[in-house]
Protein backbone atom coordinates (compact mmCIF):
# COMPACT_ATOMS: atom_id res chain seq x y z
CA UNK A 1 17.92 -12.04 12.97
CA UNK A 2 17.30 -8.25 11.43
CA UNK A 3 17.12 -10.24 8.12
CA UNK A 4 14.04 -12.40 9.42
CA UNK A 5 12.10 -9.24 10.11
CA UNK A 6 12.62 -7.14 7.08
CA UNK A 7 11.14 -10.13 5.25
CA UNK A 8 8.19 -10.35 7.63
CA UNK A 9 7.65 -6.69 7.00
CA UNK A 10 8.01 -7.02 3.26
CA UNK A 11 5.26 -9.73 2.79
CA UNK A 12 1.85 -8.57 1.36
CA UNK A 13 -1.40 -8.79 3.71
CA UNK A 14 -4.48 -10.43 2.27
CA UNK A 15 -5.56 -7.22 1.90
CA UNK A 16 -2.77 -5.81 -0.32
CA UNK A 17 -3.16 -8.93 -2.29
CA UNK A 18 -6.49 -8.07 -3.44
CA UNK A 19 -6.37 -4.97 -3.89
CA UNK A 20 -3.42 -5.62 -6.34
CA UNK A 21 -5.37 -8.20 -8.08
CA UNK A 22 -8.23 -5.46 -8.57
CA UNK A 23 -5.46 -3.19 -10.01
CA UNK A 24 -3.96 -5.79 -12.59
CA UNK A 25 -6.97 -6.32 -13.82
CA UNK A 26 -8.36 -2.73 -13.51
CA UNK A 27 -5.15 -1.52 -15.32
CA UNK A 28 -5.50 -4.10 -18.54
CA UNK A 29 -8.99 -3.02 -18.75
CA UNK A 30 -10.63 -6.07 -17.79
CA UNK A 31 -13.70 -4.97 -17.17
CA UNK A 32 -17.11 -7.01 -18.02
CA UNK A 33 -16.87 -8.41 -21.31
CA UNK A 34 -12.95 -8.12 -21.47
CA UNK A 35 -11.78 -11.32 -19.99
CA UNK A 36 -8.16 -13.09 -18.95
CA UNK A 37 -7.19 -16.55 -18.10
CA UNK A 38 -7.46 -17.15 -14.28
CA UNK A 39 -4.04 -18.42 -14.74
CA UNK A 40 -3.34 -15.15 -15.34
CA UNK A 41 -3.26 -14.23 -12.04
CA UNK A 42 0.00 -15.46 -10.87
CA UNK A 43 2.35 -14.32 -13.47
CA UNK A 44 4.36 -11.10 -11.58
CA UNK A 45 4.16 -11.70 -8.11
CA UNK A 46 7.25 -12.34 -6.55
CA UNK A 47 7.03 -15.76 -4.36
CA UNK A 48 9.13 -14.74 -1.46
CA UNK A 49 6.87 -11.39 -0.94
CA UNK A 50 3.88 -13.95 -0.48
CA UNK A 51 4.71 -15.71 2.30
CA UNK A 52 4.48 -19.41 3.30
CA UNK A 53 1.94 -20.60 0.33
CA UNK A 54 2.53 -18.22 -2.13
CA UNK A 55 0.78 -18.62 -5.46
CA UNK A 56 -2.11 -20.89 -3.96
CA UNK A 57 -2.31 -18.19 -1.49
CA UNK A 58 -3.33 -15.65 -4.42
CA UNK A 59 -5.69 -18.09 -5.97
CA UNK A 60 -7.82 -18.64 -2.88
CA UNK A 61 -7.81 -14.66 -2.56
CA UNK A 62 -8.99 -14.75 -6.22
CA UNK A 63 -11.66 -17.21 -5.63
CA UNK A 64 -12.78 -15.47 -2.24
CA UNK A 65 -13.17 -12.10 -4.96
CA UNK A 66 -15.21 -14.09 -6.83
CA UNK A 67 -17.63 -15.27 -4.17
CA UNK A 68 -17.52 -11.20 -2.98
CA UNK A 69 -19.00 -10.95 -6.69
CA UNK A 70 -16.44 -7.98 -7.27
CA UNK A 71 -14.58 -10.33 -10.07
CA UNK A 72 -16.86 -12.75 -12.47
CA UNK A 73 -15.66 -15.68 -13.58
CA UNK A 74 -17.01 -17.49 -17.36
CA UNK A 75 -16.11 -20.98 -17.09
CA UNK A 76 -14.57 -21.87 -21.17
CA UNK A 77 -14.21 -25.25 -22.09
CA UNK A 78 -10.08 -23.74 -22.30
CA UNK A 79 -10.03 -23.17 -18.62
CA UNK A 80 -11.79 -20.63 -16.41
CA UNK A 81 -11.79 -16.86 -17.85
CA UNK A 82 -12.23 -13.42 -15.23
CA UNK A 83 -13.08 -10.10 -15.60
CA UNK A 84 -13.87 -7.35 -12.81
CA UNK A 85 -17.59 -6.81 -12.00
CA UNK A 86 -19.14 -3.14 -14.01
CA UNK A 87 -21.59 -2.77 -11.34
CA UNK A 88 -18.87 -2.86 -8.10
CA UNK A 89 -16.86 -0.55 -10.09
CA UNK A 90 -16.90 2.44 -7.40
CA UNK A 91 -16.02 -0.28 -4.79
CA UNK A 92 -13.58 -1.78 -6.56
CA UNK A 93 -12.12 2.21 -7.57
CA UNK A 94 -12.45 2.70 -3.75
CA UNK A 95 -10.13 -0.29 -2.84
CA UNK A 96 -7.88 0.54 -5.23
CA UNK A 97 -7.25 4.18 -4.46
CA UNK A 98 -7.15 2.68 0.01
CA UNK A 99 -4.02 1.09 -1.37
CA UNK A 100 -2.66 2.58 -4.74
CA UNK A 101 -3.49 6.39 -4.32
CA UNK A 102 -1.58 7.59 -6.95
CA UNK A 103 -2.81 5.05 -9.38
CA UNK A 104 -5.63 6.02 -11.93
């Protein structure tokens, strides 16, 4: 019983998710012109962290970022490329630091 609710503790919010996704991309420089493979996205996230729906639950955060206009998306005839928005960069920084105050 203990064991269930460490794990329930341990899962990310909706919120942490996408302010990690902001960071991963933030961090590799992925700003405007400087794309990566929305596939991208789910390499190093750990499925048990995630919940019930794991990856497709970081996808639909993805997409929801997209809508938000803070990421933009370049559809390739490869697959779909994403990069982080220049002009919500001090919202994006502002996310960020909510969650990651140490990081940049």
């Amino acid at each position: 019983m203990p064991y269930k609710g460490i794990i329930s503790v341990l899962m990310f919010s909706d919120d942490d998710i996408k302010s990690r996704i902001l960071l991963k991309l933030a961090k590799r420089g992925k700003w405007g012109g400087a794309h990566t493979s929305f596939d991208n996205i789910k390499k190093g996230w750990n499925e048990r962290d995630l919940g019930k729906h794991g990856i497709k639950r970081v996808y639909e955060i993805t997409k929801d970022l997209i809508r938000q206009r803070f990421i933009v998306s370049k559809p390739t005839h490869y697959g779909l490329e994403i990069s982080l928005n220049p002009k919500k960069s001090t919202e994006i920084e502002q996310i960020i630091k909510r969650f990651y105050p140490k990081e940049e």
